[in-house]
C-alpha atoms as a PDB file:
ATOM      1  CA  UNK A   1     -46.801 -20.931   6.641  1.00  0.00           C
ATOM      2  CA  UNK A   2     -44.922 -21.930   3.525  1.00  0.00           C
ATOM      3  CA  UNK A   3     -45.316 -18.847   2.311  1.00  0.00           C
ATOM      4  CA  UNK A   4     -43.379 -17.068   5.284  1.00  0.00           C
ATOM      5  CA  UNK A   5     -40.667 -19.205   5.672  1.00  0.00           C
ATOM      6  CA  UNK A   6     -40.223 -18.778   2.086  1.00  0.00           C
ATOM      7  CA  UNK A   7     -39.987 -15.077   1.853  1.00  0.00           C
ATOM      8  CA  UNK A   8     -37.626 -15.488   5.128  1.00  0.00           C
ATOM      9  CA  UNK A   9     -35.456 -18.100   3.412  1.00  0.00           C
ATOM     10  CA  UNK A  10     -35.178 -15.062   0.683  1.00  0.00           C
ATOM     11  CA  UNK A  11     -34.151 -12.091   2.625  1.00  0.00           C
ATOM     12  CA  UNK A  12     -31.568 -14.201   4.248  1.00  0.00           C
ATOM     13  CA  UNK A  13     -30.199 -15.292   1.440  1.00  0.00           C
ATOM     14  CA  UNK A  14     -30.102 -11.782  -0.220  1.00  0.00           C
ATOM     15  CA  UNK A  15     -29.198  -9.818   3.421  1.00  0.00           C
ATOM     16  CA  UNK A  16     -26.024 -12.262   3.272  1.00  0.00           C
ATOM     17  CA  UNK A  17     -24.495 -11.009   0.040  1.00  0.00           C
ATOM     18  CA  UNK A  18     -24.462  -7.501   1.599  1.00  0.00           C
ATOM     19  CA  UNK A  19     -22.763  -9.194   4.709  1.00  0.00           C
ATOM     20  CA  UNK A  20     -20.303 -11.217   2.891  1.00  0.00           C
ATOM     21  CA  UNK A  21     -19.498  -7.443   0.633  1.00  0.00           C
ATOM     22  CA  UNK A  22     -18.802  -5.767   3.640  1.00  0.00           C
ATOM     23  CA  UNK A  23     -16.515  -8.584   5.147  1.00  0.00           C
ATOM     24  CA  UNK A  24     -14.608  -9.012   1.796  1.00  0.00           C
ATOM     25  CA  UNK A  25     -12.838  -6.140   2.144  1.00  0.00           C
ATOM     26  CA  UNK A  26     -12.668  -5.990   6.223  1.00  0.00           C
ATOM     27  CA  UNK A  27      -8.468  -6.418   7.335  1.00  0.00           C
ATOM     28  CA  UNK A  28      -6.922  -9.226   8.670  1.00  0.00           C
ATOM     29  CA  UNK A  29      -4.757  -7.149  10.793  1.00  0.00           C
ATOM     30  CA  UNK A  30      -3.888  -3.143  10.848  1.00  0.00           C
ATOM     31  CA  UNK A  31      -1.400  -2.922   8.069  1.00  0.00           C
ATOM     32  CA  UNK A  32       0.468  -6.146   6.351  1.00  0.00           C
ATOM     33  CA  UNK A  33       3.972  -5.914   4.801  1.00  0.00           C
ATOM     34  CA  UNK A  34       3.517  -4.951   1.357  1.00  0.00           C
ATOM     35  CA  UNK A  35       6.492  -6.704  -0.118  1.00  0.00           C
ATOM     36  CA  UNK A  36       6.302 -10.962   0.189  1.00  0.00           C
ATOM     37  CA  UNK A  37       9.660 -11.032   3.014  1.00  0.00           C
ATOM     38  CA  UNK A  38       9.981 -12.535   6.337  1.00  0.00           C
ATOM     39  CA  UNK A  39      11.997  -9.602   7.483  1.00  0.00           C
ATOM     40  CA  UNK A  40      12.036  -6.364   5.953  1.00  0.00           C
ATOM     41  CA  UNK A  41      15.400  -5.347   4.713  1.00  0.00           C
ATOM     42  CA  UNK A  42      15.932  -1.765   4.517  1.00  0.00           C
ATOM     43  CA  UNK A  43      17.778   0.768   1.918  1.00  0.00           C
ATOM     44  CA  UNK A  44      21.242   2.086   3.437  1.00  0.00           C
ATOM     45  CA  UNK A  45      23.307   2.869   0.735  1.00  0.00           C
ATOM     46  CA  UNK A  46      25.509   6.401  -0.172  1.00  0.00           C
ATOM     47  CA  UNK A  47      22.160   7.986  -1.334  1.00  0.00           C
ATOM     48  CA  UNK A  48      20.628   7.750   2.548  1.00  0.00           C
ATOM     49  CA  UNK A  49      19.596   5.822   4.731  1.00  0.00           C
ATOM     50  CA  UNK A  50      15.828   3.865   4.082  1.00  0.00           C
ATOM     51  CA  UNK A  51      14.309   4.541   7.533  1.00  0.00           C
ATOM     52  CA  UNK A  52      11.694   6.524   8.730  1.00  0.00           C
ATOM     53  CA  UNK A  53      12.353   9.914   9.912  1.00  0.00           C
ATOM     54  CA  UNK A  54      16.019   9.417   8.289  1.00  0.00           C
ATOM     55  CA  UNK A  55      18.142  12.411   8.054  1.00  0.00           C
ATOM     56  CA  UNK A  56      18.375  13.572   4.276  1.00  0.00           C
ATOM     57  CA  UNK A  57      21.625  15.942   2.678  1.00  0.00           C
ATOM     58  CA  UNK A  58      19.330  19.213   2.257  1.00  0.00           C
ATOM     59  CA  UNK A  59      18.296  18.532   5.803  1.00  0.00           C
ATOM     60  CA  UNK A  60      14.521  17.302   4.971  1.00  0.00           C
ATOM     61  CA  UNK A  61      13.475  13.924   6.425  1.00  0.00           C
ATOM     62  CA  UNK A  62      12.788  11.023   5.220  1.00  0.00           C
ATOM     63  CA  UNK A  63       8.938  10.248   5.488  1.00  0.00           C
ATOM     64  CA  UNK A  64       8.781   6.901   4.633  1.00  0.00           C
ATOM     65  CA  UNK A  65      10.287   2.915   4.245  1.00  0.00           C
ATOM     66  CA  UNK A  66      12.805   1.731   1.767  1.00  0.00           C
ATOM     67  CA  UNK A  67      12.205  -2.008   1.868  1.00  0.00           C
ATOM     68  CA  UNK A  68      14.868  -3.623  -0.405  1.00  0.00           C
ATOM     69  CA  UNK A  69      13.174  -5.901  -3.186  1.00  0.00           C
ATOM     70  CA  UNK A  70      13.903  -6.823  -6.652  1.00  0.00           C
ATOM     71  CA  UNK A  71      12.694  -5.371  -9.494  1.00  0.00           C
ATOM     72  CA  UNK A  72       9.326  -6.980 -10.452  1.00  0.00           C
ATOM     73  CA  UNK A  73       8.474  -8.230  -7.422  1.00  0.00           C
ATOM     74  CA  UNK A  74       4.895  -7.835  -6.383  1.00  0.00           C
ATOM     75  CA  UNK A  75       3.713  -4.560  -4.244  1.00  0.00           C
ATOM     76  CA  UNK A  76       0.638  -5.276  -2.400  1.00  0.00           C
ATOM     77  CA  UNK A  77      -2.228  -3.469  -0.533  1.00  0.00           C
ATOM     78  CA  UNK A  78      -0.865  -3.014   3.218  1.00  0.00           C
ATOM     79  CA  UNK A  79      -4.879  -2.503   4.023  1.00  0.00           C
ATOM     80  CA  UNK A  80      -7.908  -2.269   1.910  1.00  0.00           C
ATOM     81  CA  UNK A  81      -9.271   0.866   0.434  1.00  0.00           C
ATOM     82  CA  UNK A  82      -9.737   2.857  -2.329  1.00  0.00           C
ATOM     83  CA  UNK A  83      -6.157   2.877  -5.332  1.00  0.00           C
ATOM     84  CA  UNK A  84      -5.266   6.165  -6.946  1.00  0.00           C
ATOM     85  CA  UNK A  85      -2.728   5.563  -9.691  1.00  0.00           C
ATOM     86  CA  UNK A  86      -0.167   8.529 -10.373  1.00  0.00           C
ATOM     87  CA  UNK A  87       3.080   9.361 -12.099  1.00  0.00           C
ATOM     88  CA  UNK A  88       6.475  11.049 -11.557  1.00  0.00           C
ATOM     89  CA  UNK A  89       5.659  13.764  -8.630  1.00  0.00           C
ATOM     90  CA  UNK A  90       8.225  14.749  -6.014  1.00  0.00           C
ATOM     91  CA  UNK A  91      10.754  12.394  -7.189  1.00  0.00           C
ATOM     92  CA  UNK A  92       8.120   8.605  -6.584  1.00  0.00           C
ATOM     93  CA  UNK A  93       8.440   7.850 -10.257  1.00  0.00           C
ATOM     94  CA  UNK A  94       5.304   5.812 -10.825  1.00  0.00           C
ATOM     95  CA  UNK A  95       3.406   5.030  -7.313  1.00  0.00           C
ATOM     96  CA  UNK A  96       0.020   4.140  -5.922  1.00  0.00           C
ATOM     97  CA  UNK A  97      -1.814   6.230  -3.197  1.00  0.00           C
ATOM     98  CA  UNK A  98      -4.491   4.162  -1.526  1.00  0.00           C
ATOM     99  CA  UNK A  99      -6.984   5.785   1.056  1.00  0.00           C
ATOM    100  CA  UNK A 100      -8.068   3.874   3.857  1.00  0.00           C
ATOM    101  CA  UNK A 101     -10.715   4.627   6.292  1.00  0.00           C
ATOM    102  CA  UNK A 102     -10.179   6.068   9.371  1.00  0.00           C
ATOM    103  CA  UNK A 103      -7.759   8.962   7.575  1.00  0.00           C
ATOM    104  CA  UNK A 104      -5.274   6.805   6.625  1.00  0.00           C
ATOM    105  CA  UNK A 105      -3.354   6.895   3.332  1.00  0.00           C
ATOM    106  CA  UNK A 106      -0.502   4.611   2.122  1.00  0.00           C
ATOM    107  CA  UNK A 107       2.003   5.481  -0.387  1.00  0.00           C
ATOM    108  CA  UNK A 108       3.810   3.060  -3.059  1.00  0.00           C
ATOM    109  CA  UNK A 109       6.500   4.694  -4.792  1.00  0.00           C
ATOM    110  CA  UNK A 110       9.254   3.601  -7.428  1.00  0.00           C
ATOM    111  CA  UNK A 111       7.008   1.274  -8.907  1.00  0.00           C
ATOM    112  CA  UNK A 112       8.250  -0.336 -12.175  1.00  0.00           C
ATOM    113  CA  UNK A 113       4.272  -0.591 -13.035  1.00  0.00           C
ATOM    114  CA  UNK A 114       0.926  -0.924 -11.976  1.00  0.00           C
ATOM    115  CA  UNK A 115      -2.400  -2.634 -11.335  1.00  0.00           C
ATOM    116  CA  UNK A 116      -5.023  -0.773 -10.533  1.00  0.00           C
ATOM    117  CA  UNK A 117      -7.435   2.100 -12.372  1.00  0.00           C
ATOM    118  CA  UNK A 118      -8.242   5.448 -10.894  1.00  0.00           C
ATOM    119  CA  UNK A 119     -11.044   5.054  -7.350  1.00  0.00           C
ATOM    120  CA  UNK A 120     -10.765   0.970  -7.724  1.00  0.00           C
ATOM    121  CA  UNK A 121     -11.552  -0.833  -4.727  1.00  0.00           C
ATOM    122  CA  UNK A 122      -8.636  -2.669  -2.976  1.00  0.00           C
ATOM    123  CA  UNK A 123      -8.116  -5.413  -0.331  1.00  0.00           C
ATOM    124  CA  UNK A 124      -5.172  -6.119   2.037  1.00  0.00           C
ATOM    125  CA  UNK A 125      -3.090  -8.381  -0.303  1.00  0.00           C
ATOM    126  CA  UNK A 126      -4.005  -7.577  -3.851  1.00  0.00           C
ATOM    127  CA  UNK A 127      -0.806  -6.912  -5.889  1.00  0.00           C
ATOM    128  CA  UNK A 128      -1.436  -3.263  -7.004  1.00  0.00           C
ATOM    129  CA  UNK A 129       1.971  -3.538  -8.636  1.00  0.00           C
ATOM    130  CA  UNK A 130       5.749  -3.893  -8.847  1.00  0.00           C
ATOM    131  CA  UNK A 131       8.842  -2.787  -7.817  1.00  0.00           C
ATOM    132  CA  UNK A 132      10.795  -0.737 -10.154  1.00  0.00           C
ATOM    133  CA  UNK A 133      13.481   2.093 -10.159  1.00  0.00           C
ATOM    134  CA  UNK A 134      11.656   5.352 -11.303  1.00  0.00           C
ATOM    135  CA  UNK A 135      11.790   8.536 -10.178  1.00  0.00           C
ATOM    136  CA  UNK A 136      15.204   9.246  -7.422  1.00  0.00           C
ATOM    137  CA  UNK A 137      15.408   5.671  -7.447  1.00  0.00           C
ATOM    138  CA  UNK A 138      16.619   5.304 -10.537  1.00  0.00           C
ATOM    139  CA  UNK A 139      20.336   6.305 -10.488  1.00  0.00           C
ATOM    140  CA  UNK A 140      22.916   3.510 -10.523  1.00  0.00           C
ATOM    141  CA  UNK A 141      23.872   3.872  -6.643  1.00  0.00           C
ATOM    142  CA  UNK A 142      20.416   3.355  -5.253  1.00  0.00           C
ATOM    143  CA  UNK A 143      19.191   0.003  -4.724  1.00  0.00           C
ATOM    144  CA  UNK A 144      15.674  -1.414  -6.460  1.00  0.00           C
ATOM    145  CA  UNK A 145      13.427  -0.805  -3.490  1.00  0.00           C
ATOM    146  CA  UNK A 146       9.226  -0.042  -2.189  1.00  0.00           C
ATOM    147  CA  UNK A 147       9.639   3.531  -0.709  1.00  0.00           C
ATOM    148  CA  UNK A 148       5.993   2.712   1.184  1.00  0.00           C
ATOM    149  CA  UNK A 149       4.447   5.940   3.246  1.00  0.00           C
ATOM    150  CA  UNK A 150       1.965   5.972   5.855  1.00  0.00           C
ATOM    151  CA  UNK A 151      -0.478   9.094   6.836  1.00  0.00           C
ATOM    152  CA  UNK A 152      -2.759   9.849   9.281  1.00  0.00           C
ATOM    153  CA  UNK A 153      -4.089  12.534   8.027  1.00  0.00           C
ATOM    154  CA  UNK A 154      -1.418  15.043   6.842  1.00  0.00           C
ATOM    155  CA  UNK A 155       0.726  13.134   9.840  1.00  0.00           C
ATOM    156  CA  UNK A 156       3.311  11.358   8.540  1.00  0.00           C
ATOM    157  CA  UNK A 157       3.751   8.156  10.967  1.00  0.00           C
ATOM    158  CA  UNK A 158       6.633   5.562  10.922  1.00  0.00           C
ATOM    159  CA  UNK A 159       5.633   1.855   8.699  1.00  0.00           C
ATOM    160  CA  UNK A 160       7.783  -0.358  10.224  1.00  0.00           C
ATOM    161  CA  UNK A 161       5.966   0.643  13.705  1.00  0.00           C
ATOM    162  CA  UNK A 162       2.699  -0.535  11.877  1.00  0.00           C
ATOM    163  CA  UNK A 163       3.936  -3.235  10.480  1.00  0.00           C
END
């Protein structure tokens, strides 16, 4: 009898580190904020406005959030997944795509620098890295801010409605 509840004392103690893995990197909620604020303050300067769906000069849209923070302040994971680091494409400067499941894909763009490695595993809340001015955010008349994306898919779909 000793025996048995032995062996059962074992798998439970080995089937919980696969429960406690999968629950590590479960959400809290949907998406987070991924700038440290109590409200989000967004870009509106002469460059554009920072909203969603924002009307742009060569009449493109805006697909994302500017969300106003100082350089160096910390960027975190809106939701846990899977951090892709890249540089310098379509005017980001340095930024962070993270895929989520469910189709989802978040965007962190004018980063000063980062903190992850190529396919490492995220949760909501690390700091995958800090705000910067790279890329079209780097002329003088554009304020240090997170442009942060959301995509369903190839859908883009409006943060601050997710937030």
């Amino acid at each position: 009898m000793r025996k048995y509840a032995l062996l059962l004392l074992v798998i439970l103690i080995i089937s919980s580190f696969f429960i406690l893995d999968k629950t590590y990197y479960r959400d809290s909620v949907e998406f987070s904020p991924p700038i440290d604020t109590e409200v989000l303050r967004i870009r509106n300067d002469s460059y554009g406005g920072g909203h969603f769906d924002a009307k742009r000069k060569n009449g493109r849209r805006h697909t994302g959030l500017d969300i106003l923070a100082p350089v160096g302040a910390p960027v975190r994971a809106s939701k846990s997944g899977w951090a892709v680091r890249k540089f310098d494409e379509d005017g980001y400067g340095k930024y962070i795509t993270v895929y989520h499941k469910g189709d989802f894909t978040t965007l962190y763009a004018h980063l000063e620098k980062t903190n992850v490695r190529w396919a490492k595993k995220v949760r909501q809340g690390d700091v995958i890295g800090w705000v910067g001015k790279t890329g079209n955010a780097r002329y003088k008349g554009i304020k240090a801010h997170l442009h942060f994306e959301v995509r369903k898919g190839s859908s883009f779909l409006d943060p601050e409605e997710l937030l």
